[in-house]
C-alpha atoms as a PDB file:
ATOM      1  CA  UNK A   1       7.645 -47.585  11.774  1.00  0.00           C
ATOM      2  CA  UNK A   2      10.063 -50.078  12.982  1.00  0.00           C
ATOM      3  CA  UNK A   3      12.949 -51.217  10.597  1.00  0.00           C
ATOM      4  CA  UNK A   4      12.440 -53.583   8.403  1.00  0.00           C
ATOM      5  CA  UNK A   5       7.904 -54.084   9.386  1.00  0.00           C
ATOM      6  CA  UNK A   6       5.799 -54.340   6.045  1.00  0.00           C
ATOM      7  CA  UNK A   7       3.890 -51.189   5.691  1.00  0.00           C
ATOM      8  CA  UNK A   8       0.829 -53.161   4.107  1.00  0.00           C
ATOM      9  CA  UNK A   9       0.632 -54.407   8.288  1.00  0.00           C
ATOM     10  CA  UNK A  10       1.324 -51.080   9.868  1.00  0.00           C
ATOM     11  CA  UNK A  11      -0.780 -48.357   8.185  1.00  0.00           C
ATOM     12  CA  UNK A  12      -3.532 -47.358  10.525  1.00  0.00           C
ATOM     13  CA  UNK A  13      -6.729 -46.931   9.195  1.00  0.00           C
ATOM     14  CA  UNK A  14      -6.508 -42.914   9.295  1.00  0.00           C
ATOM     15  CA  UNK A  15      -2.911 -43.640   7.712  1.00  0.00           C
ATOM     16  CA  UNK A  16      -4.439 -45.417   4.036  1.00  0.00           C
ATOM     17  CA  UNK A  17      -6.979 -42.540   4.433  1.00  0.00           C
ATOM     18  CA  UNK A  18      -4.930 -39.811   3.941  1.00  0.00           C
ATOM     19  CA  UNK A  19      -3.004 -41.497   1.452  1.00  0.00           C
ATOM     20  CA  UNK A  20      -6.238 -42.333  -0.759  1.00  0.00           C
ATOM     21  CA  UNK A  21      -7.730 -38.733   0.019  1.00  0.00           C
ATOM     22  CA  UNK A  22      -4.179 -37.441  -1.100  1.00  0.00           C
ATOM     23  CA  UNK A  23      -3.742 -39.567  -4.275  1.00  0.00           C
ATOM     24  CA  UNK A  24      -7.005 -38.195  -5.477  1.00  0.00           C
ATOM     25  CA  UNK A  25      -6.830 -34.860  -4.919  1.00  0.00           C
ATOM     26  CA  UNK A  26      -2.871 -34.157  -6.776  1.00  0.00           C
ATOM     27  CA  UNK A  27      -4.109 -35.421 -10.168  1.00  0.00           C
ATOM     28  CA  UNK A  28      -6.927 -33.507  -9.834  1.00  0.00           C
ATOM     29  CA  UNK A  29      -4.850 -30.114  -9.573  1.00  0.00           C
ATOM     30  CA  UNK A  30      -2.464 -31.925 -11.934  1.00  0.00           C
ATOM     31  CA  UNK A  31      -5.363 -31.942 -14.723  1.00  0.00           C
ATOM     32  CA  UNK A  32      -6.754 -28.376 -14.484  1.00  0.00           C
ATOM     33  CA  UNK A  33      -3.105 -27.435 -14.607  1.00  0.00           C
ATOM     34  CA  UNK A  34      -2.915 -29.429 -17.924  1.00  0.00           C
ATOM     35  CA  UNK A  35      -6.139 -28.055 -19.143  1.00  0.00           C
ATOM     36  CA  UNK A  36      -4.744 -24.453 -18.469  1.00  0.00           C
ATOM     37  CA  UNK A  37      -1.117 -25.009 -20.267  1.00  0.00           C
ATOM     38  CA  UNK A  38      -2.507 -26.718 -23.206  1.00  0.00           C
ATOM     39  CA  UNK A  39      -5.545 -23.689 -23.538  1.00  0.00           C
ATOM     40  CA  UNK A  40      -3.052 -21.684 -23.201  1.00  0.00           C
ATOM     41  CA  UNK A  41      -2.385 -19.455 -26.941  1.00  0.00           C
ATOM     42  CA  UNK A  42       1.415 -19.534 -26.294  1.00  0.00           C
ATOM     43  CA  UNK A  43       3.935 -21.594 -24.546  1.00  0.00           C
ATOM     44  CA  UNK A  44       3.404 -20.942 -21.367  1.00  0.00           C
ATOM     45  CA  UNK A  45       6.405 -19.803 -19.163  1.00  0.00           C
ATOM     46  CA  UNK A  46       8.869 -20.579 -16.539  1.00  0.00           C
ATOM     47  CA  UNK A  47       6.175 -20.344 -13.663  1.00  0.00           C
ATOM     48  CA  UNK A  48       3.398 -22.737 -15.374  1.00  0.00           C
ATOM     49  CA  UNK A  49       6.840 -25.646 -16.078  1.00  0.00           C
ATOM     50  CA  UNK A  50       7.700 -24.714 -12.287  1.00  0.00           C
ATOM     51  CA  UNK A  51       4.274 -26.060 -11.388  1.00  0.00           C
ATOM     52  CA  UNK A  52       5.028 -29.035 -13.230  1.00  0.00           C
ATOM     53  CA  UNK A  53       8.035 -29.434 -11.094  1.00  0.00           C
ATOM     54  CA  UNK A  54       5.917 -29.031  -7.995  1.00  0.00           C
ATOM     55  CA  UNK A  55       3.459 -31.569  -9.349  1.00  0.00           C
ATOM     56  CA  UNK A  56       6.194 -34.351 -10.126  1.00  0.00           C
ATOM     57  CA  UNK A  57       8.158 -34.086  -6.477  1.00  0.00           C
ATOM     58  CA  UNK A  58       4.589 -34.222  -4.642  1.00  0.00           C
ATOM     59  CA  UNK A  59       3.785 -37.037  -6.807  1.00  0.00           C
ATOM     60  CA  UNK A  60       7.133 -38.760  -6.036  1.00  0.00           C
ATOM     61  CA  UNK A  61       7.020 -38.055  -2.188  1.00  0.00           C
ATOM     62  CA  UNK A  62       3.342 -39.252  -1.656  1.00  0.00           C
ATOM     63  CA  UNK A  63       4.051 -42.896  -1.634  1.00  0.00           C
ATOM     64  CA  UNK A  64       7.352 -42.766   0.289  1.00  0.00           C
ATOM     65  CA  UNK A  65       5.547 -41.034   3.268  1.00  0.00           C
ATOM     66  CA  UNK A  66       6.342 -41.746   6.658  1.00  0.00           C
ATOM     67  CA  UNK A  67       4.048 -42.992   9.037  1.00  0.00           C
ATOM     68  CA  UNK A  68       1.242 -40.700  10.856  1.00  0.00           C
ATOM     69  CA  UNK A  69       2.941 -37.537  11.956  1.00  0.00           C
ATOM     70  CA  UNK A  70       6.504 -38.406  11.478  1.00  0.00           C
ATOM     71  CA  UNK A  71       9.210 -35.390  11.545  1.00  0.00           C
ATOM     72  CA  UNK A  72      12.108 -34.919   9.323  1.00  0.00           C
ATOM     73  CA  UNK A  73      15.136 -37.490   9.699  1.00  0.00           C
ATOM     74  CA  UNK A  74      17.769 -36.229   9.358  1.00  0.00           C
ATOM     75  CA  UNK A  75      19.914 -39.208   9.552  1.00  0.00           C
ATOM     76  CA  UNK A  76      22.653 -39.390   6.494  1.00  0.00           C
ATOM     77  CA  UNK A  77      22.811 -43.066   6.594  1.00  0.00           C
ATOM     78  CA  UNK A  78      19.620 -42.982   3.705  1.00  0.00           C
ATOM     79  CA  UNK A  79      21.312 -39.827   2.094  1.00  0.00           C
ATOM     80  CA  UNK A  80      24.507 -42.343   1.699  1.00  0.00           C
ATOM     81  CA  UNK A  81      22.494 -45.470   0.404  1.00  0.00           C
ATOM     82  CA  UNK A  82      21.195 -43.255  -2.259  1.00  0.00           C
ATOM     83  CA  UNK A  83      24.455 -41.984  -3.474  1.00  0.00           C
ATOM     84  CA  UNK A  84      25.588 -45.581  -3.148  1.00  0.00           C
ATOM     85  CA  UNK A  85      23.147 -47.291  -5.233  1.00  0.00           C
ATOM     86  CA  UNK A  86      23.444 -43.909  -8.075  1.00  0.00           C
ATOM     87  CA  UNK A  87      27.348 -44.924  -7.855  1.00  0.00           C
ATOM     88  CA  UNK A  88      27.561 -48.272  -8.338  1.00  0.00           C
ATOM     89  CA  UNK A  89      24.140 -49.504  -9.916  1.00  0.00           C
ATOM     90  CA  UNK A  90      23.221 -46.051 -12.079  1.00  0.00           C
ATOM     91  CA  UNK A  91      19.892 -46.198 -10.868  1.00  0.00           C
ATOM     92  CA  UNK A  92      17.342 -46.018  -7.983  1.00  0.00           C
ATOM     93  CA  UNK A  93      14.501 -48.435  -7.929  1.00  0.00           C
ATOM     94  CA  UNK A  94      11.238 -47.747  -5.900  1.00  0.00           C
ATOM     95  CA  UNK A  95      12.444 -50.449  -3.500  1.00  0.00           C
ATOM     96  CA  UNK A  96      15.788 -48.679  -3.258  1.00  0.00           C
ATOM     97  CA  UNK A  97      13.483 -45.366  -2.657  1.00  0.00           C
ATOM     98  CA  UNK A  98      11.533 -47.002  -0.029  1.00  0.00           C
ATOM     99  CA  UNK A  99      14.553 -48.107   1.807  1.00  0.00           C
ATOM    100  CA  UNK A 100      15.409 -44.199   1.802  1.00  0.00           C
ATOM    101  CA  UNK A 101      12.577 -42.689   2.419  1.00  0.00           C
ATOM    102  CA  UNK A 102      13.246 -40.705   5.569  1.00  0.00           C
ATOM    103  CA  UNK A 103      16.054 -38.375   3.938  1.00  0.00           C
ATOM    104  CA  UNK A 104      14.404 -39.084   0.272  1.00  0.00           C
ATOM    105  CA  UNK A 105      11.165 -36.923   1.120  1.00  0.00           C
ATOM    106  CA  UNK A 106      12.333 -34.243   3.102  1.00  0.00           C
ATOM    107  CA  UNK A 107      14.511 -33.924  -0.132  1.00  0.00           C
ATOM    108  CA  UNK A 108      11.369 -33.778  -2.120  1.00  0.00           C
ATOM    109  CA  UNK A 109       9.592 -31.593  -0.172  1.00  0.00           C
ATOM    110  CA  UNK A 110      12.024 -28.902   0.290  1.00  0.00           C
ATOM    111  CA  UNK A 111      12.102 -28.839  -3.540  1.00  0.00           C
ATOM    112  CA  UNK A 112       8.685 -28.723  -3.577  1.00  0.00           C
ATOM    113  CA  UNK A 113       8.559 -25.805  -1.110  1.00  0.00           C
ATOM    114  CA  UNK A 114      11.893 -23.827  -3.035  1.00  0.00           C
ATOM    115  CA  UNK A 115       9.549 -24.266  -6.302  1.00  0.00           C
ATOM    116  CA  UNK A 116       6.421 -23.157  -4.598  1.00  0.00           C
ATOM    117  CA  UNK A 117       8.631 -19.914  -3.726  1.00  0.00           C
ATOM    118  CA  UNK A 118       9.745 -19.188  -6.924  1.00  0.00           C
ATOM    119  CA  UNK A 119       7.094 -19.915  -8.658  1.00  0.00           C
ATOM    120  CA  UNK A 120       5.146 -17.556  -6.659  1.00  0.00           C
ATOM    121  CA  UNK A 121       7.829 -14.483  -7.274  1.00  0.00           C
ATOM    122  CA  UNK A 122       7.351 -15.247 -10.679  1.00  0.00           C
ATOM    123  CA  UNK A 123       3.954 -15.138 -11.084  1.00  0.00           C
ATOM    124  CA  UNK A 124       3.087 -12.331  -8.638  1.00  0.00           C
ATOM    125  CA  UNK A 125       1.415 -14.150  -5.948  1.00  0.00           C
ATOM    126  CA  UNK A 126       0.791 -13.591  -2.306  1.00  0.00           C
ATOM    127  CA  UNK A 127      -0.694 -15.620   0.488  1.00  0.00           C
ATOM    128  CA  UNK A 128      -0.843 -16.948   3.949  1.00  0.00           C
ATOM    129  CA  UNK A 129       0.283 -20.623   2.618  1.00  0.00           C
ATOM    130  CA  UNK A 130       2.593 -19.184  -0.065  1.00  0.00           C
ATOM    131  CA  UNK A 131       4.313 -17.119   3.013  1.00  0.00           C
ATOM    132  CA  UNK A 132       4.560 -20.471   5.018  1.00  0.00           C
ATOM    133  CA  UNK A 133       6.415 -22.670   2.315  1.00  0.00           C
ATOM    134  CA  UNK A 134       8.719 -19.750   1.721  1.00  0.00           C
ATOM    135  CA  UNK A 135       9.031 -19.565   5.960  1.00  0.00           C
ATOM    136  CA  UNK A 136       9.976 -23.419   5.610  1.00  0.00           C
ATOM    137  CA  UNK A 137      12.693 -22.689   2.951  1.00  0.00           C
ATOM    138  CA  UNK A 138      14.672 -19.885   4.868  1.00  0.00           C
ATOM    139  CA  UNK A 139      14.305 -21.702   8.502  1.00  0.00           C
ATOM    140  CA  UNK A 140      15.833 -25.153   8.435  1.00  0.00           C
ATOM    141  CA  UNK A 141      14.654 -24.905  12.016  1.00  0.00           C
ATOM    142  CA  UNK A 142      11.241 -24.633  11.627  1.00  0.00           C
ATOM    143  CA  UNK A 143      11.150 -26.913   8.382  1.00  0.00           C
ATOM    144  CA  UNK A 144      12.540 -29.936  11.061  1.00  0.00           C
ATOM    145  CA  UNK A 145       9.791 -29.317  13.339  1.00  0.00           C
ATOM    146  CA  UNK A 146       6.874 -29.946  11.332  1.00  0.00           C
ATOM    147  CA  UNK A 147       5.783 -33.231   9.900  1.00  0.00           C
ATOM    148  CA  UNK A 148       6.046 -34.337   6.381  1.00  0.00           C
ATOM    149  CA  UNK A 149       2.398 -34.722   6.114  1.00  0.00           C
ATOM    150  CA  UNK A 150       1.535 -31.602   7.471  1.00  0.00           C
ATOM    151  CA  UNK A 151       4.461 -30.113   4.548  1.00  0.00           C
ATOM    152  CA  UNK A 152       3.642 -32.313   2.419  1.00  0.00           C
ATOM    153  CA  UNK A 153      -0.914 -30.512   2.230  1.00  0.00           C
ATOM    154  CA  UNK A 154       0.553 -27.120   2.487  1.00  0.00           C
ATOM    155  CA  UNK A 155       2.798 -27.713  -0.644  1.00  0.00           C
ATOM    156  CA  UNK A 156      -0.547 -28.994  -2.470  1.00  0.00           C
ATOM    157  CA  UNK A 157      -2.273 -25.921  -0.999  1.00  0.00           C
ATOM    158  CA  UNK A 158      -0.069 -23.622  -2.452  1.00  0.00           C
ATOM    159  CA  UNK A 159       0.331 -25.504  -5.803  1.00  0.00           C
ATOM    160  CA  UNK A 160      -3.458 -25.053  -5.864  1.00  0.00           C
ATOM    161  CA  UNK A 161      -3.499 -21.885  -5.415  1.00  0.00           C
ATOM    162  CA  UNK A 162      -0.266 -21.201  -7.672  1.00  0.00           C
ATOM    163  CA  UNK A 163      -2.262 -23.319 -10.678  1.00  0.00           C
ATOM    164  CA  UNK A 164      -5.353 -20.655 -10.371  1.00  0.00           C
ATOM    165  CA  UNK A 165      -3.284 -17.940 -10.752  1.00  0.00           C
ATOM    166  CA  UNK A 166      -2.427 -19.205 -14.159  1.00  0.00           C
ATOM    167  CA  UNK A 167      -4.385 -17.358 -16.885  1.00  0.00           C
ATOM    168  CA  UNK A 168      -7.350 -19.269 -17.627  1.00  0.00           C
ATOM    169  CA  UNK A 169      -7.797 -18.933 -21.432  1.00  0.00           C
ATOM    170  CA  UNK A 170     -10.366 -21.787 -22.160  1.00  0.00           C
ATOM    171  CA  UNK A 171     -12.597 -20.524 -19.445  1.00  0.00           C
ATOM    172  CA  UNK A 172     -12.668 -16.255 -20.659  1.00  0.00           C
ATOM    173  CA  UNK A 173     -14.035 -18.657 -24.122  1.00  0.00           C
ATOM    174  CA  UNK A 174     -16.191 -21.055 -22.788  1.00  0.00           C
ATOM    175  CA  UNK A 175     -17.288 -18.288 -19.411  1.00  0.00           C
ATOM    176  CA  UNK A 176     -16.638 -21.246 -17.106  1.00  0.00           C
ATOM    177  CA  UNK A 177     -14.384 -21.302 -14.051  1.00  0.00           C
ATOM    178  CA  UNK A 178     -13.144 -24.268 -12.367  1.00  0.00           C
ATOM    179  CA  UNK A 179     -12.386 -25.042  -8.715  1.00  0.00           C
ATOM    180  CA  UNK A 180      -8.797 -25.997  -8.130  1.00  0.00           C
ATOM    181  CA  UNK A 181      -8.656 -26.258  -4.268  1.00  0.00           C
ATOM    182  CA  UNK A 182      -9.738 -29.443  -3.127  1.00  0.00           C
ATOM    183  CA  UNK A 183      -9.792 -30.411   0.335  1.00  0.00           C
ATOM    184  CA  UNK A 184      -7.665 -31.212   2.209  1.00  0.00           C
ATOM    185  CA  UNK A 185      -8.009 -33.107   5.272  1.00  0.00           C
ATOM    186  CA  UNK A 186      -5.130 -33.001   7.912  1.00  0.00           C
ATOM    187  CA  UNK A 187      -5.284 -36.476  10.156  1.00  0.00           C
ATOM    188  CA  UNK A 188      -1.877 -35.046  11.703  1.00  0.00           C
ATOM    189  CA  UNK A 189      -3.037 -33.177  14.983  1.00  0.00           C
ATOM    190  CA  UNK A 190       0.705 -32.832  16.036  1.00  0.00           C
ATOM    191  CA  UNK A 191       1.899 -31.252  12.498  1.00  0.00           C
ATOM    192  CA  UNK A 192       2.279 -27.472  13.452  1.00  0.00           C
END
């Protein structure tokens, strides 16, 4: 996108697609995680709030998203606006986000893949998506060359994944089971 162009003008089509598809399906992964802490007999532990985690930084990076299959910036110049407006304002405003966005979401998806990581040790789990986040988080390399959208569905992959894992407690009661892994529809043919 060029500096300073309105985003309501710019989005292509296929653009405010994935961001609709992608606004539906978090809360959706959000709620069965919800319905599995609160079933849950005891308070569940570090790998169910880790999810959480995962949930909020997906949340916050979905709106800030660059453009169709934008890479990682890795300019310093947003990194320093942030700082600046922490320093001498005490706090960020969405606008203030948006202005940031390129360093802001590659911030909040490598959180997103370090939690994914750790919240997999934790609970045990192993898989093909689970293996990819954690490749992200030990190449910085490999991290820069993918797109933030194409980061940004394999994080909500593996958070599905890492919410099913969860002991289901209301479902051994009730004998239902629940889908968690909605699809997820990459429009970002240059993303591997």
């Amino acid at each position: 996108m060029k500096k300073g162009s309105d985003p309501s003008t710019t989005m292509t089509p296929a653009d405010l697609a994935w961001l609709v598809r992608n606004r539906a399906a978090l809360p959706a992964v959000a709620l069965e995680l919800r319905r599995r802490w609160s079933g849950h007999p005891t308070e569940p532990g570090e790998g169910a709030q880790g999810l959480v985690g995962i949930a909020f930084v997906l949340w916050r990076a979905l709106p800030l998203m660059p453009l169709g299959s934008a890479r990682p910036s890795r300019s310093a110049d947003h990194a320093t606006q942030l700082l600046y407006e922490v320093i001498a304002h005490n706090r960020v405003t969405y606008a203030e986000e948006f202005k940031c966005r390129d360093w802001l979401v590659g911030f909040y998806l490598n959180l997103a893949e370090e939690r994914v990581a750790g919240v997999a040790d934790i609970l045990h789990v192993n898989d093909p998506k689970i293996d990819y986040a954690k490749h992200c988080v030990a190449n910085a390399s490999f991290r820069h060359s993918l797109s933030y959208r194409k980061r940004w569905e394999n994080s909500l992959q593996c958070l599905c994944i890492l919410v099913t894992a969860l002991p289901d407690s209301s479902a051994e009661v009730t004998g239902q089971t629940t889908q968690t892994n909605p699809p997820i529809h990459s429009t970002d043919s240059a993303g591997a």
